[in-house]
C-alpha atoms as a PDB file:
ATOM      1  CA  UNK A   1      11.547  -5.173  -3.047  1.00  0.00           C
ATOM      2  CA  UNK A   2      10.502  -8.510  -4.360  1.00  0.00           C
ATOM      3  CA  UNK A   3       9.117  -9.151  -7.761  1.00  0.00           C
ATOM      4  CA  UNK A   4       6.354 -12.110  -7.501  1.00  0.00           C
ATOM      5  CA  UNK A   5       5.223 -14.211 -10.157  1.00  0.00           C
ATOM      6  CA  UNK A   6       2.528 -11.730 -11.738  1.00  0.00           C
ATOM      7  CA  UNK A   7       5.888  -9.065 -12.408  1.00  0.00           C
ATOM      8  CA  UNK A   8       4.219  -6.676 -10.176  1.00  0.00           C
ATOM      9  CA  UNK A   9       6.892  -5.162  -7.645  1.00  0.00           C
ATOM     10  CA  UNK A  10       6.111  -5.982  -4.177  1.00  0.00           C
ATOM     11  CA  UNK A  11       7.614  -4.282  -1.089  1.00  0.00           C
ATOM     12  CA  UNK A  12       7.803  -5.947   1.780  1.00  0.00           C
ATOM     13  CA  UNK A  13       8.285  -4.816   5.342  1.00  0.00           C
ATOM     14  CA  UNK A  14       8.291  -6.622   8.333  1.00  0.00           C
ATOM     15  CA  UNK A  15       6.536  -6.024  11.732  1.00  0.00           C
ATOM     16  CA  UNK A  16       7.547  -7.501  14.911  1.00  0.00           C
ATOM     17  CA  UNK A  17       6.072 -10.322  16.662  1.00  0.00           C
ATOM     18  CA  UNK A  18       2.468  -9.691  19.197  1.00  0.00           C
ATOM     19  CA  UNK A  19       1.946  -6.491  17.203  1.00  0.00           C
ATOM     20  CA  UNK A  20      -0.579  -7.734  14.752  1.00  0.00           C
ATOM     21  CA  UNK A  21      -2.600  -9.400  17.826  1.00  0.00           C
ATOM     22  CA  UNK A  22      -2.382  -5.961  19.807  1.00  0.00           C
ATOM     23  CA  UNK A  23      -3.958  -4.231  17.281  1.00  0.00           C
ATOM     24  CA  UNK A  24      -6.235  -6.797  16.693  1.00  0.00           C
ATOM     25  CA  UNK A  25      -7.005  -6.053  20.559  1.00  0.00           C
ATOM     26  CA  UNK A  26      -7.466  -2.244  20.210  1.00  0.00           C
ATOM     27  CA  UNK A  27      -9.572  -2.576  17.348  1.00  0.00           C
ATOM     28  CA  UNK A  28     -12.141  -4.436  18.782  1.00  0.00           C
ATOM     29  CA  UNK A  29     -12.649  -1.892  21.431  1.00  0.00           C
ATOM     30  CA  UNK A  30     -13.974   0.641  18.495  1.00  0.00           C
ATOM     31  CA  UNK A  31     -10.005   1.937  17.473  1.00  0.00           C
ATOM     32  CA  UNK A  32     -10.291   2.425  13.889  1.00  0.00           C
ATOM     33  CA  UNK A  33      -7.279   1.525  12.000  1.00  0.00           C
ATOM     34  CA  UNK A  34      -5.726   3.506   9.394  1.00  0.00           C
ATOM     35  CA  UNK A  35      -2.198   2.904   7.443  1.00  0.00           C
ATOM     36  CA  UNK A  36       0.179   5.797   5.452  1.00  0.00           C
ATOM     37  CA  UNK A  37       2.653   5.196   2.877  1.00  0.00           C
ATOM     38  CA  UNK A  38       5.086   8.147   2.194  1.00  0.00           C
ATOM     39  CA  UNK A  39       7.918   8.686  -0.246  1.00  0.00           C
ATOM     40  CA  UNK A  40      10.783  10.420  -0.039  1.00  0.00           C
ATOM     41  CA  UNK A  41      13.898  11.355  -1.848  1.00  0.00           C
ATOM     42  CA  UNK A  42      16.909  14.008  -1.689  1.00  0.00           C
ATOM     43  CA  UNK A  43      16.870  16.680  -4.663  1.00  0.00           C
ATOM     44  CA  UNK A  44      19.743  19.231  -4.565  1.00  0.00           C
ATOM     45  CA  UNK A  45      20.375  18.104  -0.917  1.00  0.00           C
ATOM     46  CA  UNK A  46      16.857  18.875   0.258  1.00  0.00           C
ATOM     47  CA  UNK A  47      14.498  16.285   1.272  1.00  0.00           C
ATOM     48  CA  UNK A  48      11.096  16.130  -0.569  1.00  0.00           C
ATOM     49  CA  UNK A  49       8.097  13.957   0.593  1.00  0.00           C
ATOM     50  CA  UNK A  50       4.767  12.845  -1.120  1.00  0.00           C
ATOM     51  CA  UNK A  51       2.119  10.936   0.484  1.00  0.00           C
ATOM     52  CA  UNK A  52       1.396   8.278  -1.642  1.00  0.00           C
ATOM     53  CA  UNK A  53      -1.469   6.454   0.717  1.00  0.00           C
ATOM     54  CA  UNK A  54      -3.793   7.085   3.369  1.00  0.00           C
ATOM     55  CA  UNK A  55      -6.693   4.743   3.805  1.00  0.00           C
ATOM     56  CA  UNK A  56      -8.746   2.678   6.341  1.00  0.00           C
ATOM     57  CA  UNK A  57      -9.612  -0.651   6.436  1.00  0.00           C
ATOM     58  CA  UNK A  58     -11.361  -2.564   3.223  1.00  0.00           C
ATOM     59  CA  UNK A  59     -11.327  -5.973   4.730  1.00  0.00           C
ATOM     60  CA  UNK A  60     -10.165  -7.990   7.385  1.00  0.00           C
ATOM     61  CA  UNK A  61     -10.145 -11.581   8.360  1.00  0.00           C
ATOM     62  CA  UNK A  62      -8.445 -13.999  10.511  1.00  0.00           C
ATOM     63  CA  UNK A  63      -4.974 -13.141  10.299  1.00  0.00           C
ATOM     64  CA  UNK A  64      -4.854 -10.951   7.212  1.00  0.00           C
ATOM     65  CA  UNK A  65      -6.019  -6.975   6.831  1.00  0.00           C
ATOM     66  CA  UNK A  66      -6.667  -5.393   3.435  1.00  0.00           C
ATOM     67  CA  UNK A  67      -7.001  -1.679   3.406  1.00  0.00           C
ATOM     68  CA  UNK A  68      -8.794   0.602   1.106  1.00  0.00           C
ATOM     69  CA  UNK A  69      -7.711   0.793  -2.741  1.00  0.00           C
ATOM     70  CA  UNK A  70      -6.836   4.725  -2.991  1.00  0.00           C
ATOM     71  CA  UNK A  71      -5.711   6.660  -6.296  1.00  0.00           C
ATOM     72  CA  UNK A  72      -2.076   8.066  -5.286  1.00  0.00           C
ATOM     73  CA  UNK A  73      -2.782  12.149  -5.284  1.00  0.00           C
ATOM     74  CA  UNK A  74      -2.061  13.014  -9.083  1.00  0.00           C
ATOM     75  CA  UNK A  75       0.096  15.575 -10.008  1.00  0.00           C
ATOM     76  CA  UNK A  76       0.653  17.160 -13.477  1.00  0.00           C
ATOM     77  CA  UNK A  77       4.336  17.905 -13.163  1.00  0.00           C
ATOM     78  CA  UNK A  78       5.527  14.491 -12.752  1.00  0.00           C
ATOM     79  CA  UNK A  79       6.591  13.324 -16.233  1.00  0.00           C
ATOM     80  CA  UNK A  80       6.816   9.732 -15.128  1.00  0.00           C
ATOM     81  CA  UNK A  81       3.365   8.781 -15.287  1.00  0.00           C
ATOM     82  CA  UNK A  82       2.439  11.159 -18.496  1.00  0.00           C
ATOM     83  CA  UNK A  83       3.640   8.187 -21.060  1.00  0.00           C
ATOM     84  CA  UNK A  84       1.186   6.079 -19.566  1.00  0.00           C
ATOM     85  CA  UNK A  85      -1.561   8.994 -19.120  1.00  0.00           C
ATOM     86  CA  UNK A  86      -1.152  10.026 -23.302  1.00  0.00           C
ATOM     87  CA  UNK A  87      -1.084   6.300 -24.451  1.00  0.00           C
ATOM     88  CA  UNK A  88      -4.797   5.448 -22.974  1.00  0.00           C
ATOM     89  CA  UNK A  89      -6.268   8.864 -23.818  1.00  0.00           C
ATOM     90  CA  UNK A  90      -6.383   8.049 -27.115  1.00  0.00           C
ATOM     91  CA  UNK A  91      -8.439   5.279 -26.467  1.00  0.00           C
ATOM     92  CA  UNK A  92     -10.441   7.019 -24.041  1.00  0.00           C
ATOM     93  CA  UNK A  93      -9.245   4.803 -20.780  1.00  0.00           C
ATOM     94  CA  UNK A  94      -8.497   6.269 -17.879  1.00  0.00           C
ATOM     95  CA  UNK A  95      -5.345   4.803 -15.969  1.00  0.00           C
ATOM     96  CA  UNK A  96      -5.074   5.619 -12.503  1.00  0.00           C
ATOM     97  CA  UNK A  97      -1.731   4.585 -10.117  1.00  0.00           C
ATOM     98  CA  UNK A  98      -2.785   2.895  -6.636  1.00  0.00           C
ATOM     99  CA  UNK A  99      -1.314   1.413  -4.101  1.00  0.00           C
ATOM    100  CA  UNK A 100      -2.313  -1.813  -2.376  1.00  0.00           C
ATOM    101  CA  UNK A 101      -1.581  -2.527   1.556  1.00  0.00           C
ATOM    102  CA  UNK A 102      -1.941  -5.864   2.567  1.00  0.00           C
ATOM    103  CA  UNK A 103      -0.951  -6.878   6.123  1.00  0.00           C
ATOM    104  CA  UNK A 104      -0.860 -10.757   7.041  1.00  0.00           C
ATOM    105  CA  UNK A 105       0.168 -12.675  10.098  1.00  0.00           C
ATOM    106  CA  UNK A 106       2.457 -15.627   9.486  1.00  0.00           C
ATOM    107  CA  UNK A 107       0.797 -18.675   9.322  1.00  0.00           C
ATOM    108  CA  UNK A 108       0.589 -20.927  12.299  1.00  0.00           C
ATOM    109  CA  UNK A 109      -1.044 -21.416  15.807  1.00  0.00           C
ATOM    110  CA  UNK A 110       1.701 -19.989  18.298  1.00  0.00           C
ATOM    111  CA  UNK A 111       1.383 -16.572  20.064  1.00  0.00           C
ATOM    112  CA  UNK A 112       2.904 -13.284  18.871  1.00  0.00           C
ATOM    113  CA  UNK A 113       3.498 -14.645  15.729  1.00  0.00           C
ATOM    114  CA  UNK A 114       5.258 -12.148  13.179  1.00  0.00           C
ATOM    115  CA  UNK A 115       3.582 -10.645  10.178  1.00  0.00           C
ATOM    116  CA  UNK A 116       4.358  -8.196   7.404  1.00  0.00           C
ATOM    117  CA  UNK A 117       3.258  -5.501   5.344  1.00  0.00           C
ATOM    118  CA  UNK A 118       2.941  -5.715   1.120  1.00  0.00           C
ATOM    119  CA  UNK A 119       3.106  -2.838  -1.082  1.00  0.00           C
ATOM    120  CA  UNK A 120       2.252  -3.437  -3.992  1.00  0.00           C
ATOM    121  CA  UNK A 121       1.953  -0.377  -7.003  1.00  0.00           C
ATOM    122  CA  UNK A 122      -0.725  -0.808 -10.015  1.00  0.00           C
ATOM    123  CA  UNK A 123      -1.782   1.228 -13.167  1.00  0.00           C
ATOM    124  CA  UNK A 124      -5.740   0.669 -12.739  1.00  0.00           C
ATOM    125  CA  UNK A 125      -8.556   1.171 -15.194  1.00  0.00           C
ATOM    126  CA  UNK A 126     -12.136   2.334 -14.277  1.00  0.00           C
END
């Protein structure tokens, strides 16, 4: 987790080196490319999982693939996004949680260079 300069949490995760230009590869021979986030987390010693993400491709450029802005799946039981959901109702705003995917190459000319994928979790507003 890092926290940038805008104080929105960014996670970080690393891929290894040529993957980014193999993809790139199998792309361009009509592969479509689509990215997952899940959660997970232990409650009374069971495992629970949510998928947060599931999206395709929004952009892409030289070195640097955005996917699609998608709402996380709401649910009414979770109590940690209800502050947020009762403060803007009473100004009739909508807040919605999404997740952004970013995934860039580093910079530079050399072959199998490494890159990374950004998570990045926002409160958005019609």
């Amino acid at each position: 987790l890092r926290e940038q300069s805008s104080s929105l949490p960014c996670y970080e995760f690393p891929i290894p080196a040529g993957v980014f230009e193999r993809v790139d590869d199998l792309t361009s021979r009509s592969w479509r490319l689509r990215a997952k986030v899940m959660a997970s987390r232990r409650v009374s010693g069971r495992l629970q999982f949510a998928k947060l993400f599931q999206g395709g491709v929004m952009d892409w450029d030289d070195g640097t693939i955005i996917f699609d802005w998608e709402e996380i799946p709401p649910n009414p039981e979770n109590g940690g996004v209800l502050w947020q959901y009762r403060n803007m109702v009473d100004y009739d705003l909508y807040v919605d949680p999404q997740v952004h995917l970013v995934w860039a190459q580093e910079s530079g000319v050399f072959a199998n260079r490494q890159s990374k994928v950004e998570a990045r979790f926002k409160l958005m507003t019609e």
